[in-house]
Protein backbone atom coordinates (compact mmCIF):
# COMPACT_ATOMS: atom_id res chain seq x y z
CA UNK A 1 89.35 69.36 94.99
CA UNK A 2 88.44 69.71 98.65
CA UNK A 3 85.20 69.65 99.49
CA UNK A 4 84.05 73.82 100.51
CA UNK A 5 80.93 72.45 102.78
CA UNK A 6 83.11 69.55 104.58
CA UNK A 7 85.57 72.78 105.23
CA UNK A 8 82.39 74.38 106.74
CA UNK A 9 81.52 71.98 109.18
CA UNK A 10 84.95 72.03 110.02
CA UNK A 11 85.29 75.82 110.56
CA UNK A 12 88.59 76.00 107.87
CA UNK A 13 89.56 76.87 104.79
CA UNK A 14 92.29 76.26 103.53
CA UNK A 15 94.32 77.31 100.39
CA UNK A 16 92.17 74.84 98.04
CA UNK A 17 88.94 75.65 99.39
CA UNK A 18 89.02 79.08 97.99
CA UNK A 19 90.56 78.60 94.46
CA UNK A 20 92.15 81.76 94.40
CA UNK A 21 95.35 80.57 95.67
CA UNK A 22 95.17 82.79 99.09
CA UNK A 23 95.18 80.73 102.22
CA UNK A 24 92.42 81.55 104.77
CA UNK A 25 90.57 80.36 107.45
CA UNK A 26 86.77 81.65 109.08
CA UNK A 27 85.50 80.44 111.97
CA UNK A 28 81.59 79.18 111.27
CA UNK A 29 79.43 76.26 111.36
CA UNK A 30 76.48 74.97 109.49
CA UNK A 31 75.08 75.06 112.62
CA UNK A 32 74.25 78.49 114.61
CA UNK A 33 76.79 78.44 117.81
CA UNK A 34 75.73 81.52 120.24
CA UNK A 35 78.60 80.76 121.89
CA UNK A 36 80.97 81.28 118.98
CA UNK A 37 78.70 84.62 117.93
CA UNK A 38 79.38 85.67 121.46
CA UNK A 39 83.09 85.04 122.09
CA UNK A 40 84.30 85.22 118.49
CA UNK A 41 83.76 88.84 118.16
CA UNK A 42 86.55 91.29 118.80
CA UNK A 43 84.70 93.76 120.93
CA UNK A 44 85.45 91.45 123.55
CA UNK A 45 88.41 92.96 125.87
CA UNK A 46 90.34 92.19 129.00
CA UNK A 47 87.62 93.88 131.21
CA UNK A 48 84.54 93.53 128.78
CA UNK A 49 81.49 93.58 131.06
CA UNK A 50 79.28 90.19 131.34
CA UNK A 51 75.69 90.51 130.36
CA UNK A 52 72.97 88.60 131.34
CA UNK A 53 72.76 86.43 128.11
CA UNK A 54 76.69 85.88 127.88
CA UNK A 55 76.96 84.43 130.99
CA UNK A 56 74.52 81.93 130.63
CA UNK A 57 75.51 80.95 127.32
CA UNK A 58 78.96 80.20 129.23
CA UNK A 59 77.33 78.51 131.28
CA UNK A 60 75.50 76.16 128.81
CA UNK A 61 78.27 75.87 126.45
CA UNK A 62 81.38 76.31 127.43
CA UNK A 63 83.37 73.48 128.30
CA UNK A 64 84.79 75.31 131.80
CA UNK A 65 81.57 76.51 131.78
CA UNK A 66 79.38 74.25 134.46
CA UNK A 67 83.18 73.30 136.03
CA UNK A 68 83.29 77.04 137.56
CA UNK A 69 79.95 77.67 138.45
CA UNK A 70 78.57 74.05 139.24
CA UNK A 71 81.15 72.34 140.32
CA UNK A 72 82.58 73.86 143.57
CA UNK A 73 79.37 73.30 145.04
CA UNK A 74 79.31 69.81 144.20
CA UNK A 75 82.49 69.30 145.45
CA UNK A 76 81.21 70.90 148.83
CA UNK A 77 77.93 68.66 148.83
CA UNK A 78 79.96 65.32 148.15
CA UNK A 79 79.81 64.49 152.50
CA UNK A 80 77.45 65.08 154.04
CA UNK A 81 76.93 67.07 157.31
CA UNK A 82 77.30 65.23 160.53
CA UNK A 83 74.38 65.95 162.38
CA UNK A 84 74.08 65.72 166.40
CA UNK A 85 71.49 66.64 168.49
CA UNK A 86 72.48 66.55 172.40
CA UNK A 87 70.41 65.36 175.19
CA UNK A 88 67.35 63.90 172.61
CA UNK A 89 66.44 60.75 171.21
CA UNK A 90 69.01 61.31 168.54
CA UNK A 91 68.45 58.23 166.24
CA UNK A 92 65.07 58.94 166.11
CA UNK A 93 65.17 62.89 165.67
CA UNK A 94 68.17 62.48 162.80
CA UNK A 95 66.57 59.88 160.63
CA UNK A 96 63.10 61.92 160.55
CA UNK A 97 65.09 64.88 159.66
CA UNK A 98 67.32 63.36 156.89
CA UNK A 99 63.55 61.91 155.86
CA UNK A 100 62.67 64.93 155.18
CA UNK A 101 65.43 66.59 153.77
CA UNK A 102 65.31 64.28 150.87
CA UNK A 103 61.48 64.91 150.96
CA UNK A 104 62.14 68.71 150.23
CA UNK A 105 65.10 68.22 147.80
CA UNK A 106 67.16 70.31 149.56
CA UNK A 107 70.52 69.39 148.69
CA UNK A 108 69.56 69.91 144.84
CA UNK A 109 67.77 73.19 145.33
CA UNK A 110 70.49 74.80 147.61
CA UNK A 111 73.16 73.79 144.70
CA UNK A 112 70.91 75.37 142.03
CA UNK A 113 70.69 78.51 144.02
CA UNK A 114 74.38 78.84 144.45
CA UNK A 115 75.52 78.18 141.08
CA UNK A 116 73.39 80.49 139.43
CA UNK A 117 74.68 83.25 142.04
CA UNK A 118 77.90 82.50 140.50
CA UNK A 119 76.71 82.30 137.14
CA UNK A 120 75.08 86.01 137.51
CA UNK A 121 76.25 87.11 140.52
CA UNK A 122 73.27 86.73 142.26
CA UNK A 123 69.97 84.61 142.77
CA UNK A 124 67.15 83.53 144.96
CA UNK A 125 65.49 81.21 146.29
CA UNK A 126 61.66 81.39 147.67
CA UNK A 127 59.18 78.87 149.84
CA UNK A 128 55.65 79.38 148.43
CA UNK A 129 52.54 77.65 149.73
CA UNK A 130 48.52 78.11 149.75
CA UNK A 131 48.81 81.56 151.52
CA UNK A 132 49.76 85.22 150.18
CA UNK A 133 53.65 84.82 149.63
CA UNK A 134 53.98 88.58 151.32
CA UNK A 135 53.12 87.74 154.82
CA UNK A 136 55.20 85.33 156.93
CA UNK A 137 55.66 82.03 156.44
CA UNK A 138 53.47 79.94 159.18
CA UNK A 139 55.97 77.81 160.76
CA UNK A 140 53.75 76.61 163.47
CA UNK A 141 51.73 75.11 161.16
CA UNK A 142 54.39 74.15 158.57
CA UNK A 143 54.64 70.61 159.07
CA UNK A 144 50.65 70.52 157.77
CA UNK A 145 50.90 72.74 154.36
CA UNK A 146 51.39 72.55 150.82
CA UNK A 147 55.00 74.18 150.04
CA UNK A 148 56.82 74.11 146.79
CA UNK A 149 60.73 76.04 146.39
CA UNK A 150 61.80 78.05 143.36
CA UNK A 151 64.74 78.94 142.11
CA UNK A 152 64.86 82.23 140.57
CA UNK A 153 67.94 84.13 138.99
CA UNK A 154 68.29 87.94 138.58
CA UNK A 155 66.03 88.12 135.53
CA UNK A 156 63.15 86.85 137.65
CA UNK A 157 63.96 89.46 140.40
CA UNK A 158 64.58 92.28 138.05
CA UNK A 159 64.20 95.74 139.74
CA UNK A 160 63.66 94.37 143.18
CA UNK A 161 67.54 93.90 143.94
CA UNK A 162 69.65 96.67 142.08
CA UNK A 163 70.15 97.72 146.14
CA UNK A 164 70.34 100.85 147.39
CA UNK A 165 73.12 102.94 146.96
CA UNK A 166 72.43 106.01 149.55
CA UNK A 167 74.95 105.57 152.55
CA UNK A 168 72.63 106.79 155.16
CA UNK A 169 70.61 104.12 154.91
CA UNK A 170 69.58 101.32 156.52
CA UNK A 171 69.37 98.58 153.84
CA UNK A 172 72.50 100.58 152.15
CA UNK A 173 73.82 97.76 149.71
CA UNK A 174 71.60 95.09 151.39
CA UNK A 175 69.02 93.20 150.02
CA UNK A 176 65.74 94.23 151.88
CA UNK A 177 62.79 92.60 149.79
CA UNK A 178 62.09 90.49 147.03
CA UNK A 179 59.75 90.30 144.48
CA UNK A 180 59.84 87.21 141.54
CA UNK A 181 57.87 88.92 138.43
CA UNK A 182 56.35 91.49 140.19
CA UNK A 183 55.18 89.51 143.01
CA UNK A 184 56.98 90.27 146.45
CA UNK A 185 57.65 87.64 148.93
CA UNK A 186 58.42 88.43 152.49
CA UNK A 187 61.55 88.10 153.53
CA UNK A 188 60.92 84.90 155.74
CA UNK A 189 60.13 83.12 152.80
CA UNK A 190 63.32 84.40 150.71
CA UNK A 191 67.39 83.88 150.51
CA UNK A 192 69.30 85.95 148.24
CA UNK A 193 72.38 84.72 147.65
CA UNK A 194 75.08 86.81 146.04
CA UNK A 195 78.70 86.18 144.75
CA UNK A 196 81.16 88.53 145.92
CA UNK A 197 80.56 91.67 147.92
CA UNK A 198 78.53 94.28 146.22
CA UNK A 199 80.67 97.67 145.57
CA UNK A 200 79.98 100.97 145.47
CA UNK A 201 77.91 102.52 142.60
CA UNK A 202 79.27 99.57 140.63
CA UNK A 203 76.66 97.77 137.89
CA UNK A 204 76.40 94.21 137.35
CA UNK A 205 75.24 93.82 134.01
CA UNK A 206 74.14 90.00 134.23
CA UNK A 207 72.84 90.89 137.75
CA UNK A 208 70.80 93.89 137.04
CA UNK A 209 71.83 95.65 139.76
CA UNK A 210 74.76 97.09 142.16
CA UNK A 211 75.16 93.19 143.24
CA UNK A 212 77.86 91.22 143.15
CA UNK A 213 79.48 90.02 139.99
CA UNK A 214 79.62 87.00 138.48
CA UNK A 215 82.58 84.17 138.66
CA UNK A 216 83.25 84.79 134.55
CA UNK A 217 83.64 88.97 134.88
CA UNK A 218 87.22 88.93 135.44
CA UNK A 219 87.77 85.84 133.39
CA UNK A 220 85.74 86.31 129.94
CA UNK A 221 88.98 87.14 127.43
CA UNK A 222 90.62 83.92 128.67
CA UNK A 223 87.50 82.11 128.39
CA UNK A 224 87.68 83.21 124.47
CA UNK A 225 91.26 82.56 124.28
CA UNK A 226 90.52 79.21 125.45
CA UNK A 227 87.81 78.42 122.59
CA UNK A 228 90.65 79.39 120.11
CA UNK A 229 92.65 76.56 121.92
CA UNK A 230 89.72 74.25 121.06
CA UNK A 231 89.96 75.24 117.55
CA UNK A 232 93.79 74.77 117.43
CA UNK A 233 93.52 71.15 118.56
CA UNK A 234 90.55 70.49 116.08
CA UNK A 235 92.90 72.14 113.40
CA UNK A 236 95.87 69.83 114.47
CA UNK A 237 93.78 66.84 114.69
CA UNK A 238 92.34 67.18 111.45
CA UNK A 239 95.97 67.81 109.88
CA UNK A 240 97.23 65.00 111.69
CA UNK A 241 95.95 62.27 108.79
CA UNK A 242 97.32 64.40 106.32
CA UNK A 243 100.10 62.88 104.17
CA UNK A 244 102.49 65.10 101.73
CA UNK A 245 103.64 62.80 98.69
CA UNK A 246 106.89 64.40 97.03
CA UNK A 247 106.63 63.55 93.69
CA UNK A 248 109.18 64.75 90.73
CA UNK A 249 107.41 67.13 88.88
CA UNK A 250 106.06 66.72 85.21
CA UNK A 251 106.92 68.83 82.55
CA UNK A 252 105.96 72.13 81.62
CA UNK A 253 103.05 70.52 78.97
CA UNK A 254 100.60 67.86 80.55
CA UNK A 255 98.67 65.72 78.43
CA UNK A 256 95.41 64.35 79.75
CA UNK A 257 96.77 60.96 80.44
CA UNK A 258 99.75 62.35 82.09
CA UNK A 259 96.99 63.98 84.54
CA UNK A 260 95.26 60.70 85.38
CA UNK A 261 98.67 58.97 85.58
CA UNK A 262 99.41 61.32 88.82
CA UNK A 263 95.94 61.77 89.98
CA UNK A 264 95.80 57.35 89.87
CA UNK A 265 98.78 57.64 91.80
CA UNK A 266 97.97 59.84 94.27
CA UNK A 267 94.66 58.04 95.04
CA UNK A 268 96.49 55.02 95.51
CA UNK A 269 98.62 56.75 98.33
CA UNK A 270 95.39 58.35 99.53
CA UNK A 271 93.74 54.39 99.86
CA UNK A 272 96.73 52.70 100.73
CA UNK A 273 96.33 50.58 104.06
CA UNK A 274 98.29 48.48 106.33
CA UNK A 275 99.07 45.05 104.32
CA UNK A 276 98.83 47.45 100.75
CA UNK A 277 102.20 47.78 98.64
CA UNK A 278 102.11 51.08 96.95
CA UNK A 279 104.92 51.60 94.22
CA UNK A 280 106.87 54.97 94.32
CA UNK A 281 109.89 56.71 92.36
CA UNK A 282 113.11 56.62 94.16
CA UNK A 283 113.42 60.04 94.38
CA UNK A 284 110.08 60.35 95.80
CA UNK A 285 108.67 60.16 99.73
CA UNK A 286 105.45 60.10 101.58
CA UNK A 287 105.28 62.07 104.97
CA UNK A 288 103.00 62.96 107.25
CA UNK A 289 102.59 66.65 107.59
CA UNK A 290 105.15 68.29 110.18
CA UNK A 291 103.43 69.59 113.16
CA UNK A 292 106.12 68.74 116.09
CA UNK A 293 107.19 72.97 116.18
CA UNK A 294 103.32 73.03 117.08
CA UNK A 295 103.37 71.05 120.25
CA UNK A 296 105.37 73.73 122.93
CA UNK A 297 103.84 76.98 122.06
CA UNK A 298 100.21 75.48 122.08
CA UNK A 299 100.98 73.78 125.58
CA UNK A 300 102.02 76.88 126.43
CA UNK A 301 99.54 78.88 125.54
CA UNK A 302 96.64 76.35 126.54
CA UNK A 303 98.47 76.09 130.14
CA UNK A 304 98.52 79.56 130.79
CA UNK A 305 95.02 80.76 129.10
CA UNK A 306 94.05 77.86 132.01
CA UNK A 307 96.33 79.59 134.75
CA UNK A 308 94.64 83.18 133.98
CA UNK A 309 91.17 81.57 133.99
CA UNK A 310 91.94 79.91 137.74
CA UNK A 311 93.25 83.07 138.97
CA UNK A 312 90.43 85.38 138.03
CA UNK A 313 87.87 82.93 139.55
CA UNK A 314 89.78 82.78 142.39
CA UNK A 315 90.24 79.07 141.98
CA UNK A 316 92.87 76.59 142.54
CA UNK A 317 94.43 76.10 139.67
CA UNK A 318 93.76 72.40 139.56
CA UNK A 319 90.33 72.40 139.74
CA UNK A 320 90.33 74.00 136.02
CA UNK A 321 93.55 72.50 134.37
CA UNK A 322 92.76 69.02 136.32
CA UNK A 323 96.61 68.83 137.08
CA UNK A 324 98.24 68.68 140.38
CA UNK A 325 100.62 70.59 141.80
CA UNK A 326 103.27 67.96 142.19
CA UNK A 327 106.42 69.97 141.43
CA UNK A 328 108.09 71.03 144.87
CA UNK A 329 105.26 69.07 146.43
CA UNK A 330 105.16 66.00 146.21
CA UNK A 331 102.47 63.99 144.81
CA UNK A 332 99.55 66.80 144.77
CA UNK A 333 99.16 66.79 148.57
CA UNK A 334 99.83 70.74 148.65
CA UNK A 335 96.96 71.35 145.87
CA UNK A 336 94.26 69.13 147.85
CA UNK A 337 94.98 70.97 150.87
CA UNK A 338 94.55 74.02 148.80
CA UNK A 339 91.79 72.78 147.06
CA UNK A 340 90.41 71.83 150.83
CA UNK A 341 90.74 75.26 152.14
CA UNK A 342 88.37 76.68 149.03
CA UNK A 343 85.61 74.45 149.57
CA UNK A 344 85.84 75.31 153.11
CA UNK A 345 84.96 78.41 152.04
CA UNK A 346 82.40 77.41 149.79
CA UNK A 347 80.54 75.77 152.53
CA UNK A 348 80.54 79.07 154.10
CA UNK A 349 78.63 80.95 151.26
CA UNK A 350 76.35 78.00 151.84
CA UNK A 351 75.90 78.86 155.39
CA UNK A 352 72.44 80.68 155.42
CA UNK A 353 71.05 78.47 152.58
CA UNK A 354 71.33 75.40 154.96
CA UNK A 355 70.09 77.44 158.08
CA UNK A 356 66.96 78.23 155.86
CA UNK A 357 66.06 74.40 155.12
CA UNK A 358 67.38 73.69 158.46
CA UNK A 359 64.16 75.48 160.17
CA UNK A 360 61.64 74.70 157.26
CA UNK A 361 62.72 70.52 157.65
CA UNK A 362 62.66 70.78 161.43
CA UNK A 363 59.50 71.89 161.75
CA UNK A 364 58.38 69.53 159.00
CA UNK A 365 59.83 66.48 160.38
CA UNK A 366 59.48 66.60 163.91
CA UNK A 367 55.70 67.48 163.61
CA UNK A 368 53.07 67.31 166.67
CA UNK A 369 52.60 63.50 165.33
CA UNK A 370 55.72 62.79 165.07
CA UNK A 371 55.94 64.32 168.85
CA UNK A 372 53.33 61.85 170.09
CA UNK A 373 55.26 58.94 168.77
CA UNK A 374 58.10 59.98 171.12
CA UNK A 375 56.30 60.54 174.22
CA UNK A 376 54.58 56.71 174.00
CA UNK A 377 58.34 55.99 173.24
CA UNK A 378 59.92 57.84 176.15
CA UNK A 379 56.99 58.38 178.79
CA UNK A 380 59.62 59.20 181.56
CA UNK A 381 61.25 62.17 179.66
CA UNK A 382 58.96 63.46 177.75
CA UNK A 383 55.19 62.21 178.84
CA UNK A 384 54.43 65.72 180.55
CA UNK A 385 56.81 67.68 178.61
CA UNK A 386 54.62 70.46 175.91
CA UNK A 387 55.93 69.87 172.34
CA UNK A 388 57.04 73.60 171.72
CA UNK A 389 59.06 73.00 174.93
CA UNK A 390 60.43 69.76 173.09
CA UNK A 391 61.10 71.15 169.62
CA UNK A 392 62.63 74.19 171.10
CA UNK A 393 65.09 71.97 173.31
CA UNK A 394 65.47 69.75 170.08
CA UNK A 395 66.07 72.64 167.94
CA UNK A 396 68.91 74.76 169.76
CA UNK A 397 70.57 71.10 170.42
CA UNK A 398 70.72 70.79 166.71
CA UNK A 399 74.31 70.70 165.22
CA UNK A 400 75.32 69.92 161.66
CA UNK A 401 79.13 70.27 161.05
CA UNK A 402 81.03 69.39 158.12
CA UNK A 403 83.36 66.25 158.27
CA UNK A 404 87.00 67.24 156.96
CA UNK A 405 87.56 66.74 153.13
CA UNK A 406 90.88 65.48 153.70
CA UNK A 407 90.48 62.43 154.72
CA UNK A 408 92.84 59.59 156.60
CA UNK A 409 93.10 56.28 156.05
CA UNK A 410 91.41 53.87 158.65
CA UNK A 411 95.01 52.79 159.85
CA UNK A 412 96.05 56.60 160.77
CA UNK A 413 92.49 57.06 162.16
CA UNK A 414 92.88 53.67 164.47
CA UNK A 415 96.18 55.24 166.28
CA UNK A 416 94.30 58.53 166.75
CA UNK A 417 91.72 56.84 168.52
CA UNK A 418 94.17 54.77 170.70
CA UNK A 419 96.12 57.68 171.64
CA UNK A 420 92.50 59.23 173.04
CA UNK A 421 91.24 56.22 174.22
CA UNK A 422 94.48 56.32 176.48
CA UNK A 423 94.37 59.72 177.63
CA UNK A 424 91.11 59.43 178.87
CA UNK A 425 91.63 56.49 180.36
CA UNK A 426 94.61 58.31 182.26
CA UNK A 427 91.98 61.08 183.38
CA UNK A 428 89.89 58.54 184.91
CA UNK A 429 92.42 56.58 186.84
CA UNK A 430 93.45 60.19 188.43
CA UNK A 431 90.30 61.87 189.37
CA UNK A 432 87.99 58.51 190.20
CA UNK A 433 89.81 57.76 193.77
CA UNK A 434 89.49 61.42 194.90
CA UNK A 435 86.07 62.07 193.53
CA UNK A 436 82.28 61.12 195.60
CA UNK A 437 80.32 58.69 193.89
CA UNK A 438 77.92 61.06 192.19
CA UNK A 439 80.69 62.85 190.23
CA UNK A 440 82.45 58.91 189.94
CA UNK A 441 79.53 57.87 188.03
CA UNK A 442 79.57 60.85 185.57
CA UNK A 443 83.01 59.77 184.96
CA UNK A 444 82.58 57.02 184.14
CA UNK A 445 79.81 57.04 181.65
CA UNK A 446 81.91 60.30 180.25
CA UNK A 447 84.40 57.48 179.60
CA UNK A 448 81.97 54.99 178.35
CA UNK A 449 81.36 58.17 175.58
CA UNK A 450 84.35 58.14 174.48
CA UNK A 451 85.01 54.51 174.10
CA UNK A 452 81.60 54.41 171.96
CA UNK A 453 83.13 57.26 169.86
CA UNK A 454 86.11 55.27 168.38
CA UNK A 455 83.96 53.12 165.74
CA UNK A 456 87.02 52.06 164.90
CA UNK A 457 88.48 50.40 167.96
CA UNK A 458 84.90 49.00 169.27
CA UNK A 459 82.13 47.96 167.14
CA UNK A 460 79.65 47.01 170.21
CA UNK A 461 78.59 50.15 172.63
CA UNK A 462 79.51 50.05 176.27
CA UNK A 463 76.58 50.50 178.37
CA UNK A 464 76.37 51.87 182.01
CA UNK A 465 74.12 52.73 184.41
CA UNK A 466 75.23 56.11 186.01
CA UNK A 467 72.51 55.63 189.04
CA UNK A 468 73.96 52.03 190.12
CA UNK A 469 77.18 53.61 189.53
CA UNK A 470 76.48 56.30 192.22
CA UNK A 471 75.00 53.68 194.83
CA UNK A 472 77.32 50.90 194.23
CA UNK A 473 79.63 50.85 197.40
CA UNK A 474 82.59 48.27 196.52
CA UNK A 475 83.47 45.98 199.71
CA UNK A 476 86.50 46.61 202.07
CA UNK A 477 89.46 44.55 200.88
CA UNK A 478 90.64 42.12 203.76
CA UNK A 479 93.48 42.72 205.95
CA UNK A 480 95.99 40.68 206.73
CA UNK A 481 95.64 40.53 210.57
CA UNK A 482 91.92 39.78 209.45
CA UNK A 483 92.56 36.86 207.73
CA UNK A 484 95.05 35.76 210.04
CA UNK A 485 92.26 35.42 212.45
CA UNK A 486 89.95 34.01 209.91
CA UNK A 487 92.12 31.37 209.87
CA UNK A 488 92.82 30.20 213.77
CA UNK A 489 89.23 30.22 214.20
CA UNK A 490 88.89 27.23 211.63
């Protein structure tokens, strides 16, 4: 008799657990799911709308879940940004900065804020400190206060961003001010972040508002057709163990020790291990239960549930199926660039969150102390120089870019770097002879920069003096007659 709260747990019943002799099955659990109350229901459509509370408990639950939302980000975030800063003491300037970045947590706050703008469809993040949140923030005096950074998603900012909708207006679809439960933050101290393009008199219902949408609106019926794939391989994997023992049947009248006989034997199959001899008729056979017809329509199914998921998330397809594209391709190298050229974009969205810890670790980092430090470092270039004059230089020098995701191998990387080393080396050889000294000298250190550059090819730095450069005057070679004349006087 099978056991009706191991079926349950299970989420099946089958013909035996019911005792009626009707085969059924009911998805539940002993334990509440929100997820399965959510997607299990039928109301759900292609086309349903997302609310607030389905779209987190996709989030939170759902195996491809965190892998649409969370993911793409951390994909992005996995180099780091190359950061140079012209005409400054660069070593200096950068490791204060990155200092400080990991100081503020940036990294983990600006993925938090993007992943629950795809989550939603929007979210926030705000810079608090000791003063009232709805005047500016004080970035002269930054580098001295108290700050702290929240993350807030549309719940938090409900009825501040629903956007207006008249088309004469100025902030028409554009976020213009912020509050986080009732409290309003000026917009210095704010970046809303939203996923997708707002449109037109059209309402986000996990937003609250006329935002954008979130990444699971187009995509929530294959999301539910994917957690009846789950239950399809928990179905098959519990069926899997199953054996079928065809036994010749007993008569029409069974005496009670005619039961046990068959009910003995069956246990005896049911125990029976590897090294066990279990006795059988000849006309009898143990199988396992049949389930090859199952394989190719729940592959295909599964496969292209996965396809409709990628494509309504706009998505390479191998970021949610994990499989490359390597048919007509050639060993995946198509689907990373593909997959290269999304989080391209990705680091786009990420654009103003960057530019808004950008400013805030700045000022932070390369603080009026840290200032003085530099001029008893560098007395010659910066001993009378004013530290807003500094900073400012500092600050429009600044220039993070991303490296590129696909990546060479050193070997390709070491022939790239000859083949510039070379050219340059070509440029110098023709201008040098035709050029005056001055402009000779800022040739040659131009040179020297890009022999330092290949990291590769050099590991020690080549180190010139432009001045000495520009005064050295080489001697005259000696002429033949001249040394012919040299010599009779000896």
């Amino acid at each position: 008799m099978t056991n009706r709260r191991g079926a349950l747990i299970m989420g099946i019943w089958d013909s035996n657990t019911r005792g009626d002799g009707a085969a059924s099955m009911s998805i539940g659990s002993s334990v509440p799911s929100p997820l399965m109350d959510l997607l299990s229901v039928d109301a759900i459509v292609p086309g349903s709308p997302v609310s607030y509370q389905v779209a987190k408990e996709i989030f939170i639950n759902h195996p491809l879940g965190a892998e649409m939302a969370e993911n793409p980000c951390i994909l992005a975030q996995s180099q780091k940004r190359e950061i140079q800063i012209q005409g400054s003491p660069e070593r200096e300037l950068k490791q204060a900065f990155e200092e400080e970045w990991e100081s503020l947590k940036a990294d983990i706050n600006i993925r938090n804020t993007h992943t629950l703008s795809r989550v939603y469809g929007i979210a926030s993040i705000v810079v608090g400190d000791s003063k009232d949140n709805a005047t500016p923030i004080d970035y002269e005096n930054l580098h001295s206060a108290e700050i702290y950074f929240n993350v807030v998603d549309p719940l938090n900012t409900a009825g501040s961003l629903v956007l207006d909708q008249d088309p004469n207006s100025k902030n028409f679809m554009k976020p213009s001010g912020i509050a986080v439960a009732g409290m309003p933050y000026h917009p210095s101290r704010a970046v809303v972040i939203m996923n997708e393009q707002p449109v037109y008199i059209s309402w986000s219902n996990s937003a609250f508002g006329f935002v954008g949408r979130s990444v699971f609106q187009r995509v929530l019926f294959p999301l539910k057709s994917y957690i009846q794939t789950m239950l399809t391989d928990d179905f098959i994997q519990a069926k899997c163990g199953m054996l079928v023992a065809k036994m010749q049947s007993p008569g029409s009248i069974i005496d009670q020790r005619t039961r046990s006989f068959f009910g003995l034997k069956r246990s005896m199959i049911k125990g029976a291990i590897t090294g066990n001899v279990v006795s059988i008729g000849i006309e009898e056979s143990v199988e396992s239960l049949n389930l090859q017809n199952i394989r190719d329509a729940a592959e295909f199914a599964r496969n292209n549930i996965l396809k409709n998921i990628a494509s309504g998330a706009r998505m390479p397809a191998s970021m949610i199926n994990k499989d490359t594209m390597a048919e007509g391709f050639g060993e995946g190298t198509e689907d990373a660039k593909d997959k290269a050229r999304y989080i391209d974009g990705i680091r786009m969205e990420l654009a103003p969150l960057y530019k808004f810890f950008d400013n805030i670790a700045m000022r932070r980092a390369w603080s009026p102390d840290f200032y003085k430090s530099i001029q008893a470092k560098y007395p010659d270039d910066y001993g009378d120089t004013p530290y807003e004059t500094a900073f400012y230089a500092w600050k429009n020098a600044f220039l993070p870019t991303w490296p590129n995701l696909l990546q060479e191998p050193d070997s390709e990387k070491s022939k790239t770097d000859d083949i510039i080393l070379k050219a340059a080396i070509g440029v110098f050889e023709a201008l040098a002879p035709t050029l005056d000294p001055e402009n000779r000298a800022r040739t040659a250190i131009w040179l020297a920069d890009v022999v330092n550059a290949r990291k590769l090819l050099f590991d020690s730095q080549l180190m010139l003096d432009e001045d000495a450069i520009a005064a050295y005057t080489p001697p005259a070679p000696l002429t033949e007659s001249g040394a012919d004349s040299d010599t009779g006087r000896d």
